[in-house]
Protein backbone atom coordinates (compact mmCIF):
# COMPACT_ATOMS: atom_id res chain seq x y z
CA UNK A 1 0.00 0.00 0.00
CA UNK A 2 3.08 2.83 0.59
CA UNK A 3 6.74 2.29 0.75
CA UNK A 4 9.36 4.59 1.31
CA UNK A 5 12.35 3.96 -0.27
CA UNK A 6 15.86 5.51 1.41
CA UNK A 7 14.20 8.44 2.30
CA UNK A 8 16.58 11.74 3.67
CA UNK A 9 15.74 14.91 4.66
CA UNK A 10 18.21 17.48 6.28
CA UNK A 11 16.70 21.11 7.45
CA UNK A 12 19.00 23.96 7.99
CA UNK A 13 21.85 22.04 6.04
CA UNK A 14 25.27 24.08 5.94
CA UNK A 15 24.01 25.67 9.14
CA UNK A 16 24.79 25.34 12.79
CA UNK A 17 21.31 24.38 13.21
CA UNK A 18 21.59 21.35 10.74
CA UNK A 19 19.44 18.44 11.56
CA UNK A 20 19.24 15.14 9.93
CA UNK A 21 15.93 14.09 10.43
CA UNK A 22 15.63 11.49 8.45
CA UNK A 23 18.32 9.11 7.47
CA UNK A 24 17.68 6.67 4.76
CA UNK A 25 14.60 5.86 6.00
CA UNK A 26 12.86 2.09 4.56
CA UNK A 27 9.10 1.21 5.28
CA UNK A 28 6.61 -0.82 3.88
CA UNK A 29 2.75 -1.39 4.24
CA UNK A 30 0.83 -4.06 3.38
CA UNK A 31 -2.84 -2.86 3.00
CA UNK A 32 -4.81 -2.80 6.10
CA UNK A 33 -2.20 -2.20 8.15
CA UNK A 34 -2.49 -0.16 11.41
CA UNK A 35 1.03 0.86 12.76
CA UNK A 36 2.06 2.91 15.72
CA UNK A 37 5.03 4.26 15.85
CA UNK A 38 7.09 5.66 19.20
CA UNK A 39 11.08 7.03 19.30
CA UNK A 40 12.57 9.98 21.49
CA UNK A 41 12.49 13.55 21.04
CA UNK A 42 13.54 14.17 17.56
CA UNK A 43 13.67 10.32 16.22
CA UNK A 44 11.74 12.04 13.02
CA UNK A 45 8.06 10.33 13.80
CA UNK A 46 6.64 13.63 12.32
CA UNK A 47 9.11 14.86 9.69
CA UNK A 48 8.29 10.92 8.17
CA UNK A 49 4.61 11.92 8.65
CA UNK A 50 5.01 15.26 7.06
CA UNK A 51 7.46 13.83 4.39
CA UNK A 52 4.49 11.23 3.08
CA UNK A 53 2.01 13.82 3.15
CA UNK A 54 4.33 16.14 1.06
CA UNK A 55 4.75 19.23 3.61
CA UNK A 56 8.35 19.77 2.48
CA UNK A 57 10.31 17.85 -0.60
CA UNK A 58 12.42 15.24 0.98
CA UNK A 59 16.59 15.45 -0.21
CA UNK A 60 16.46 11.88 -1.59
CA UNK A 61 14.61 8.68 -1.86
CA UNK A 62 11.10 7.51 -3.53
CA UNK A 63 7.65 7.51 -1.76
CA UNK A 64 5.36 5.92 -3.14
CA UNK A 65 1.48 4.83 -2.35
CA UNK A 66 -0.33 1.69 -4.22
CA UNK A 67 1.99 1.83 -6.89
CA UNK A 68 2.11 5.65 -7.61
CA UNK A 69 5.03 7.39 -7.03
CA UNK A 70 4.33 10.67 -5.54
CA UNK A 71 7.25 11.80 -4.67
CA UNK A 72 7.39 14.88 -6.80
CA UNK A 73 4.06 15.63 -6.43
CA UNK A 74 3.20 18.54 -3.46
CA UNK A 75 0.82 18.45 -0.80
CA UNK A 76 -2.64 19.61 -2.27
CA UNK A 77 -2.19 16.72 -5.28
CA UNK A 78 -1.57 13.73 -2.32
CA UNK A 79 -4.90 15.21 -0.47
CA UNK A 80 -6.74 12.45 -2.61
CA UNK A 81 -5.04 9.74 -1.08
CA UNK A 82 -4.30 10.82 2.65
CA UNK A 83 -6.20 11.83 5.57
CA UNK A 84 -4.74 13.49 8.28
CA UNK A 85 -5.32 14.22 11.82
CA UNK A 86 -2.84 16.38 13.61
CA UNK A 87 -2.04 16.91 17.29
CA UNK A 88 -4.07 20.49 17.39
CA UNK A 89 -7.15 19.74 17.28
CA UNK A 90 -7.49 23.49 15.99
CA UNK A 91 -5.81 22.23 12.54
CA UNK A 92 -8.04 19.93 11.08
CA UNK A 93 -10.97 21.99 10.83
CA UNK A 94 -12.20 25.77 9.86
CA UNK A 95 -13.66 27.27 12.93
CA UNK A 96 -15.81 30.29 10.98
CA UNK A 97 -17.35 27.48 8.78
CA UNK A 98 -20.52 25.36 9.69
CA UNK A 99 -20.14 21.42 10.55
CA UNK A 100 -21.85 20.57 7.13
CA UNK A 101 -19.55 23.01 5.22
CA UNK A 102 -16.71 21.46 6.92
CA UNK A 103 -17.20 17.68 5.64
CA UNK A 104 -18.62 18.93 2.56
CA UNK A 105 -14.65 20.29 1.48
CA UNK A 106 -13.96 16.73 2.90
CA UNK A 107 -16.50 15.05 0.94
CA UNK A 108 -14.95 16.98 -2.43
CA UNK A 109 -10.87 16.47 -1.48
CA UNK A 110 -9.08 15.09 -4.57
CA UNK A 111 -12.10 16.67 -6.52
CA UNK A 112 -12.72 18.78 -9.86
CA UNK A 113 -14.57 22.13 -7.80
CA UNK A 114 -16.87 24.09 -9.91
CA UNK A 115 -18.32 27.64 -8.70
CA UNK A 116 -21.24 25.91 -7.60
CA UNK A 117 -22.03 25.13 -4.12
CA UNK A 118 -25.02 23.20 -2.96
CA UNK A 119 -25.73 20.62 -0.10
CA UNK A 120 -28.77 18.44 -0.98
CA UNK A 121 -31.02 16.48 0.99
CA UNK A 122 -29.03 13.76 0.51
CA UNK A 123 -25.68 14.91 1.19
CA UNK A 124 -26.85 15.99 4.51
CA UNK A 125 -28.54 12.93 5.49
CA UNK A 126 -25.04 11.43 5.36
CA UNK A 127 -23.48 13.76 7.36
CA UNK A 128 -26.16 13.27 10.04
CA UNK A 129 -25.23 9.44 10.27
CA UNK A 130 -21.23 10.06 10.04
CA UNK A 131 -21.97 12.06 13.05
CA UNK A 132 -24.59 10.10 14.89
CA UNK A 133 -21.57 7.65 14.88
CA UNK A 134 -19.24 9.56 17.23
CA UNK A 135 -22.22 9.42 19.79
CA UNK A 136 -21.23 13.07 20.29
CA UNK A 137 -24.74 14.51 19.90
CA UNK A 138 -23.29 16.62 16.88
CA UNK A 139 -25.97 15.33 14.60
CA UNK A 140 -28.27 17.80 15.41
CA UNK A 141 -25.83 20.64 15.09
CA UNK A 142 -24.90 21.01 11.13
CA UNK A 143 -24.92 24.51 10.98
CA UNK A 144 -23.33 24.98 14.33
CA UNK A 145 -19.86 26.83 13.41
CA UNK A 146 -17.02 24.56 14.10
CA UNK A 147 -15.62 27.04 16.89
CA UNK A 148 -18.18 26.50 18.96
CA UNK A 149 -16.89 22.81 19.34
CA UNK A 150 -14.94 21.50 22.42
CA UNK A 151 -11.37 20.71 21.42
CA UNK A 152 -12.58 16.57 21.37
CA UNK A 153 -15.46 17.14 19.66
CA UNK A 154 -13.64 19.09 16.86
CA UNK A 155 -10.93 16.41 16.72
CA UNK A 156 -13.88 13.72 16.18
CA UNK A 157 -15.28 15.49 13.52
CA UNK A 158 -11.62 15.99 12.39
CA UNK A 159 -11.02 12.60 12.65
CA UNK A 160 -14.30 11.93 10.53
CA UNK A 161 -13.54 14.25 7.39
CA UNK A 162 -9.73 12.37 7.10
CA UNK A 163 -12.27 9.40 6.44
CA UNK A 164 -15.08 10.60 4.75
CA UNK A 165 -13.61 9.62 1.45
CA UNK A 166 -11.95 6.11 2.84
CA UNK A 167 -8.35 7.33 2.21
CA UNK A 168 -5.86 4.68 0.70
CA UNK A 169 -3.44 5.94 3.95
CA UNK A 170 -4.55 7.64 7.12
CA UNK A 171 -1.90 9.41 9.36
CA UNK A 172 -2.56 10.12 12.93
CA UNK A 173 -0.20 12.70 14.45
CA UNK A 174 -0.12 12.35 18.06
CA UNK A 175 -3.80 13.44 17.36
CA UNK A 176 -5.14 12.58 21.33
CA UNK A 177 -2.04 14.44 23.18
CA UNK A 178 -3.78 17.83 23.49
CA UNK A 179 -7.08 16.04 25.00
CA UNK A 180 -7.75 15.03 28.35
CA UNK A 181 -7.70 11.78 29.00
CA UNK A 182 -11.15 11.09 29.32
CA UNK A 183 -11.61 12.92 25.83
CA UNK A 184 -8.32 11.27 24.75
CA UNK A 185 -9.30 7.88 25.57
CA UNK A 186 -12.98 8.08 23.43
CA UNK A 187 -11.56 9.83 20.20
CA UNK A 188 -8.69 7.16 20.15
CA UNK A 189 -11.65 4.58 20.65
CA UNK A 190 -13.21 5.95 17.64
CA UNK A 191 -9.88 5.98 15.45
CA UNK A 192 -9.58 2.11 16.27
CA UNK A 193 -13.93 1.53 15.26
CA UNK A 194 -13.51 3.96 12.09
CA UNK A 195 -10.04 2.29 11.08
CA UNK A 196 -11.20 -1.32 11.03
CA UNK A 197 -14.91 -0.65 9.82
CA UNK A 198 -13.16 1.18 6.46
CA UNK A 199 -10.40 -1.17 6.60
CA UNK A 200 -7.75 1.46 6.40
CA UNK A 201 -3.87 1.23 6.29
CA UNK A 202 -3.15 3.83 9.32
CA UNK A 203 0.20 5.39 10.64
CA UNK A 204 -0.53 6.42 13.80
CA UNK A 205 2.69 8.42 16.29
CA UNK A 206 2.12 8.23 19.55
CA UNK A 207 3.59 9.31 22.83
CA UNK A 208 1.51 6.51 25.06
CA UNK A 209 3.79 3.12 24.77
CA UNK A 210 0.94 1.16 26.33
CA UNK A 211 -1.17 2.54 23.67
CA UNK A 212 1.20 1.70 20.75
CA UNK A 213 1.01 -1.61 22.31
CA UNK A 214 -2.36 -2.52 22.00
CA UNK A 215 -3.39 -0.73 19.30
CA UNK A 216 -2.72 -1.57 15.27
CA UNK A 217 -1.10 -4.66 14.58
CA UNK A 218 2.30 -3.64 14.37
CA UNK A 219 4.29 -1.03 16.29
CA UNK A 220 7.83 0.49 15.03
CA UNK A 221 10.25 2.44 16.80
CA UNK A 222 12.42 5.44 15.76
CA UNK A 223 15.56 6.89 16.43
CA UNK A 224 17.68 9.21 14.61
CA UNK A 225 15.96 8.77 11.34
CA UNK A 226 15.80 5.53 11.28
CA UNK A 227 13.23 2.52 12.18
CA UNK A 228 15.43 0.84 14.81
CA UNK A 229 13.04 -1.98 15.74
CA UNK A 230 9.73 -3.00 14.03
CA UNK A 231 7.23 -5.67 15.28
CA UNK A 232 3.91 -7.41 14.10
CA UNK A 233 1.21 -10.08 15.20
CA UNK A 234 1.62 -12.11 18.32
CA UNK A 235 5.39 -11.06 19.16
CA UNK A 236 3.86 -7.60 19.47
CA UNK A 237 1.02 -8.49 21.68
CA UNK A 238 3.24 -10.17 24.39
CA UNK A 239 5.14 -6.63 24.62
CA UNK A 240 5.03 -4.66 27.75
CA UNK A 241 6.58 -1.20 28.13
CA UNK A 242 9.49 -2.55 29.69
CA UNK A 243 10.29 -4.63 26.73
CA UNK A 244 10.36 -1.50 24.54
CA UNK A 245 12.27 0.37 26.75
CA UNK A 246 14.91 -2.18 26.45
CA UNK A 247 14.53 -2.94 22.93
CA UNK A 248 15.48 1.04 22.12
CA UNK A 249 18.09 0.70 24.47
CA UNK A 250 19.66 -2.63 22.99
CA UNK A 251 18.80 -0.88 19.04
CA UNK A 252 20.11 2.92 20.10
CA UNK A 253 22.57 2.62 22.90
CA UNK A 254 21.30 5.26 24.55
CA UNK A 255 18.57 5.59 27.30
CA UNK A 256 14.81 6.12 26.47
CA UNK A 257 14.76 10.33 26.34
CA UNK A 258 10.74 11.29 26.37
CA UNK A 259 9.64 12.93 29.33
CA UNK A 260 5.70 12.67 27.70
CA UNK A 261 6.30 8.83 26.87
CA UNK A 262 7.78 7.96 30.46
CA UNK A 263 5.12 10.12 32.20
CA UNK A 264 2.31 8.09 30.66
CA UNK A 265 3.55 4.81 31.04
């Protein structure tokens, strides 16, 4: 479904500020996959994120998603095959807009747009039972404005226009770290429901080892660019959070640096 081929990126090259943040990176997904992915404070979870989703050019290496290579191609021309979620729940959506106008420029990503602009019957009758199935009560709010939304409840409807048109890859930014954990807890409840009803291939960083754990079916961890350790199927499920720790100890050499990661464990 995507690979990444030696992928590099270097910001600031030639500076003092350099930063390699991603060093000949390698990944593969089979379709359907759900991966979490975990690493230190500057492993390059995110740059790999933004690098798929075409934020920035990457130096080298090919990127490529069912087939297509896209590595050329910039960010509004790989909205058709990507959904995102990001950590701010205040990115995903645009607070002066109504819920309905919201996941209607969801509903038309990767679209021809005309001048016209209509929502039908029809259209809205959809939205109504997206929504009914975040159990948020937001069903009965279409023409609320998006800014009058809690931070969760704009993440979940977030969350629901990265689906809306069953993306071939989904990526998950830390997209629960700005929540409370009660809030946390039922948006990440309703990733997991959304990702295996739509039978999605998901990247999903996370800061909560316990939650990279148990969620997806395969977990990889990264450090200095690189995927330093990468696990699937049963010999995931028997993890615990001490096994990682040691794992990126045993891979990196170096103690586990993530104040967020060790605080939540």
């Amino acid at each position: 479904m995507i690979e990444l081929k030696h992928v590099s990126k270097t910001f600031n090259r030639g500076t003092v500020n350099e930063k390699r943040a991603l060093d000949g990176l390698n990944l593969k997904l089979n379709e359907g996959d759900f991966v979490t992915i975990i690493g230190g404070n500057g492993a390059g979870k995110s740059t790999m994120l933004n690098a798929v989703a075409g934020v920035f050019p990457v130096d080298c290496g090919k990127i490529e998603i069912d087939g297509t290579d896209i590595t050329m191609e910039p960010e509004y021309k790989r909205a058709k095959y990507i959904g995102r979620v990001f950590q701010d729940p205040m990115k995903g959506t645009c607070a002066g807009m109504q819920i309905e106008e919201n996941l209607a420029l969801a509903k038309r990503r990767g679209q021809h747009r005309g001048l016209g602009w209509q929502l039908n019957a029809e259209e809205r009758t959809l939205y109504r039972q997206q929504l009914q199935s975040l159990g948020l009560g937001l069903e009965t709010r279409l023409s609320d404005k998006v800014g009058l939304l809690s931070g969760g409840q704009r993440q979940a409807v977030t969350l629901l226009m990265a689906t809306l048109q069953k993306p071939k890859l989904l990526l998950l930014d830390e997209h629960t770290a700005a929540l409370d954990p009660a809030t946390a807890a039922k948006v990440l409840k309703l990733t997991c429901e959304i990702v295996e009803e739509n039978h999605l291939t998901a990247l999903m960083v996370t800061h909560n080892m316990k939650d990279a754990i148990n969620i997806g079916n395969r977990l990889i961890m990264m450090d200095s660019g690189r995927i330093i350790y990468d696990v699937s199927g049963e010999e995931k499920m028997k993890l615990t959070v001490e096994d990682l720790l040691h794992k990126f100890e045993e891979a990196s050499g170096t103690e586990f640096a993530n104040d967020r990661m060790m605080l939540s464990n």
